[in-house]
C-alpha atoms as a PDB file:
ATOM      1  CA  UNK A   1       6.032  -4.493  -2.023  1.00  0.00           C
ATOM      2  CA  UNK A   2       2.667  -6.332  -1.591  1.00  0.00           C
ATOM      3  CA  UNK A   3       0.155  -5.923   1.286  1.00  0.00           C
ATOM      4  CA  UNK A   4      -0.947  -8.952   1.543  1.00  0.00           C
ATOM      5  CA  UNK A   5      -2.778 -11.106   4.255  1.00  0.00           C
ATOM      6  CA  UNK A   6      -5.498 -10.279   6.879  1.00  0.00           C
ATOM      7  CA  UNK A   7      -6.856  -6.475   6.867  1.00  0.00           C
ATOM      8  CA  UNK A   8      -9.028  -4.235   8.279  1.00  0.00           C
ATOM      9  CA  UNK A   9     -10.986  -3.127   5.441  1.00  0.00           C
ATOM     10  CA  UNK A  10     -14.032  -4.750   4.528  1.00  0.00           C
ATOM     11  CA  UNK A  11     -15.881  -2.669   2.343  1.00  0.00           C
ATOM     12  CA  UNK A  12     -15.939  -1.904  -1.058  1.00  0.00           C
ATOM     13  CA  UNK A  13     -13.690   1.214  -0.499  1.00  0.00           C
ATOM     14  CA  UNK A  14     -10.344   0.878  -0.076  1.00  0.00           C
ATOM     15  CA  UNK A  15     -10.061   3.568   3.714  1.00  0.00           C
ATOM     16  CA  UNK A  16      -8.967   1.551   6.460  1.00  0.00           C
ATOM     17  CA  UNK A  17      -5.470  -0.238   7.908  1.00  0.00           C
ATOM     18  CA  UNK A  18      -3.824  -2.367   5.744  1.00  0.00           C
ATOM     19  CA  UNK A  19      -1.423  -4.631   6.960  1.00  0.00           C
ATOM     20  CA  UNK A  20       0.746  -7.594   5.773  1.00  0.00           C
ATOM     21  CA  UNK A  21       4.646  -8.721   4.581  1.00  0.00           C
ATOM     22  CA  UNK A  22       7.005  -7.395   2.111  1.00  0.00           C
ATOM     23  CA  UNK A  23       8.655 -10.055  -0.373  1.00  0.00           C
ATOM     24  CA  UNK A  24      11.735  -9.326   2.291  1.00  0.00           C
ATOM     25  CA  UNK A  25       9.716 -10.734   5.091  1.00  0.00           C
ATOM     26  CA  UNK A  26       9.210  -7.232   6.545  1.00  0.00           C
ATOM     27  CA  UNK A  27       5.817  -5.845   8.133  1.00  0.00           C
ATOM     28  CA  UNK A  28       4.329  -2.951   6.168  1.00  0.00           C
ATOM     29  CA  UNK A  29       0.976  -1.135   7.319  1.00  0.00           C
ATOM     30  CA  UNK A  30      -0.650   2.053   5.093  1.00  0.00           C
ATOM     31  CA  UNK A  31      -3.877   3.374   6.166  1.00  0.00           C
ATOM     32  CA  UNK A  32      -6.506   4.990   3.813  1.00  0.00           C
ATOM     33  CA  UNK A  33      -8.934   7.541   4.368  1.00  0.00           C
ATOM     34  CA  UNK A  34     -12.314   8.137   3.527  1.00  0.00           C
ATOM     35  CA  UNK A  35     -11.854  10.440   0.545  1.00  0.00           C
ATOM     36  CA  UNK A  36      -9.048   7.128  -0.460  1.00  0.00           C
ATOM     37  CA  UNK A  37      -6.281   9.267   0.421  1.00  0.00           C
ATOM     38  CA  UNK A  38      -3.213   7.471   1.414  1.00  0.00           C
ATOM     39  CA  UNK A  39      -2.418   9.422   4.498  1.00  0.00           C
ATOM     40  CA  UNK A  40       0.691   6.847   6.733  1.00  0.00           C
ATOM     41  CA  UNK A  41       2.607   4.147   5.597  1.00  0.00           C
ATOM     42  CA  UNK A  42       5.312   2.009   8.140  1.00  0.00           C
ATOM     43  CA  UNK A  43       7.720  -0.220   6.557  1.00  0.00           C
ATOM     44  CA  UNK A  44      10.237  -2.510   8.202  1.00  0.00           C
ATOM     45  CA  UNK A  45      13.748  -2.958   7.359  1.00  0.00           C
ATOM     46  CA  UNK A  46      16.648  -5.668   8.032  1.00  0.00           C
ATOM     47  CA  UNK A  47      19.521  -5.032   6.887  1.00  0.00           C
ATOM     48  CA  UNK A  48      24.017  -4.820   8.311  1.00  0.00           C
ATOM     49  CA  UNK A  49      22.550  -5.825  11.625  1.00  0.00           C
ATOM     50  CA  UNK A  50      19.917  -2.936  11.974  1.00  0.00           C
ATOM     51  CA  UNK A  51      16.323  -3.831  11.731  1.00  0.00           C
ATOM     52  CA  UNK A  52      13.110  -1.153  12.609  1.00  0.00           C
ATOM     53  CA  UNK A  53      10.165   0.390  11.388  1.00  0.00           C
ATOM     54  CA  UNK A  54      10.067   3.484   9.316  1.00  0.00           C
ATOM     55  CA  UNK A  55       7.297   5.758   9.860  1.00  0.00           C
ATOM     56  CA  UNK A  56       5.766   8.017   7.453  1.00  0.00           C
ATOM     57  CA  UNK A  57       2.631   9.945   8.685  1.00  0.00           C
ATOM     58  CA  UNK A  58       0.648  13.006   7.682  1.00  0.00           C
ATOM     59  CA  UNK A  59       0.716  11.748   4.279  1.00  0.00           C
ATOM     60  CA  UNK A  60      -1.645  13.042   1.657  1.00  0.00           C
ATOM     61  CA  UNK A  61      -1.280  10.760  -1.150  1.00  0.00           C
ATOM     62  CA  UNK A  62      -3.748  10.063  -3.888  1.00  0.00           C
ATOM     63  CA  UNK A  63      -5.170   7.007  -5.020  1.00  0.00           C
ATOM     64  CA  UNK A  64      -3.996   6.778  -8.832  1.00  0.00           C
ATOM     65  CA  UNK A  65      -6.104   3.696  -9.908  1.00  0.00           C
ATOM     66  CA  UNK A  66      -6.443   2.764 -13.294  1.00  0.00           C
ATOM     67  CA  UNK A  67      -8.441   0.336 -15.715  1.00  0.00           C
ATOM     68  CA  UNK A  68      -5.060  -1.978 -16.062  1.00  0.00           C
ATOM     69  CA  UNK A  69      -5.723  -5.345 -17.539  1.00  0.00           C
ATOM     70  CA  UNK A  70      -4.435  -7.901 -15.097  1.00  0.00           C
ATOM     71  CA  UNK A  71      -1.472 -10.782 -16.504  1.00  0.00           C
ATOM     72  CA  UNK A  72      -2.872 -13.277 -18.174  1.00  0.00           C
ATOM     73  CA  UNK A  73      -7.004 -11.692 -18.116  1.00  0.00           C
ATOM     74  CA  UNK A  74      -8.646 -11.376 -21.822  1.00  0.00           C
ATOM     75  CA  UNK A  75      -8.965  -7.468 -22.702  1.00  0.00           C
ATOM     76  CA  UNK A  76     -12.413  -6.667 -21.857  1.00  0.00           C
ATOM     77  CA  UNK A  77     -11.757  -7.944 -18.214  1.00  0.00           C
ATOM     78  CA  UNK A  78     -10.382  -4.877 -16.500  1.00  0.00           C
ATOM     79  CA  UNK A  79     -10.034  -4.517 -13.578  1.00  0.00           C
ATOM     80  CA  UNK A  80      -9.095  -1.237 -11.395  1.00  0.00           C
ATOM     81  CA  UNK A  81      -5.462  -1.453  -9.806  1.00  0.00           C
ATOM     82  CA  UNK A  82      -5.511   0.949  -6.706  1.00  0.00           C
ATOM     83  CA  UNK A  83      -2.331   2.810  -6.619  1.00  0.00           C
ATOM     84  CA  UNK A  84      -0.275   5.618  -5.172  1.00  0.00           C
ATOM     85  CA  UNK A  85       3.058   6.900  -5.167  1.00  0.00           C
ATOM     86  CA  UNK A  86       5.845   8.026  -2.639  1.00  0.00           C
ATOM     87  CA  UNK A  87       9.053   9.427  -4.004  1.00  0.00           C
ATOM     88  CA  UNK A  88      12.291  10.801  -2.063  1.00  0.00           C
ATOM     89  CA  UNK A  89      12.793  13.814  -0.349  1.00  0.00           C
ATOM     90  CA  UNK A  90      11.087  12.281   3.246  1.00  0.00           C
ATOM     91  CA  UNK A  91      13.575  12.484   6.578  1.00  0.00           C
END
């Protein structure tokens, strides 16, 4: 999934609302705190006739970023991919 599009963010940090479409055509929305936490995410699903939004709040998720080299950049222009993580075991 990508967040992509407008957002609420606009400074160098990453807190804020983040909203935008999943490759499915789905809204998804995460919000970031100040200490770049990720703390709710809502996804939308479509799918056998049911469509929604799945809400995950009272997250406390950390911000993994990393010096990744982005496809098709020369080595010594890394760049720092913000990332976090959210496995099973949410109802």
């Amino acid at each position: 999934m990508c967040a992509c599009g407008p957002t609420t963010p606009s400074s160098a940090t990453l807190d804020g609302r983040w909203s935008g479409t999943t490759s499915q055509g789905t809204p998804i929305t995460f919000t970031v705190s100040s200490d770049q936490k990720v703390t709710a995410i809502s996804v939308g699903y479509s799918f056998n006739g049911c469509s929604g939004v799945q809400t995950f709040s009272n997250l406390n998720l950390e911000n993994r970023s990393n010096g990744d080299v982005h496809p098709g950049a020369m080595p010594e222009h890394r760049i720092v991919v913000p990332r976090f993580q959210l496995l099973g075991g949410l109802d």
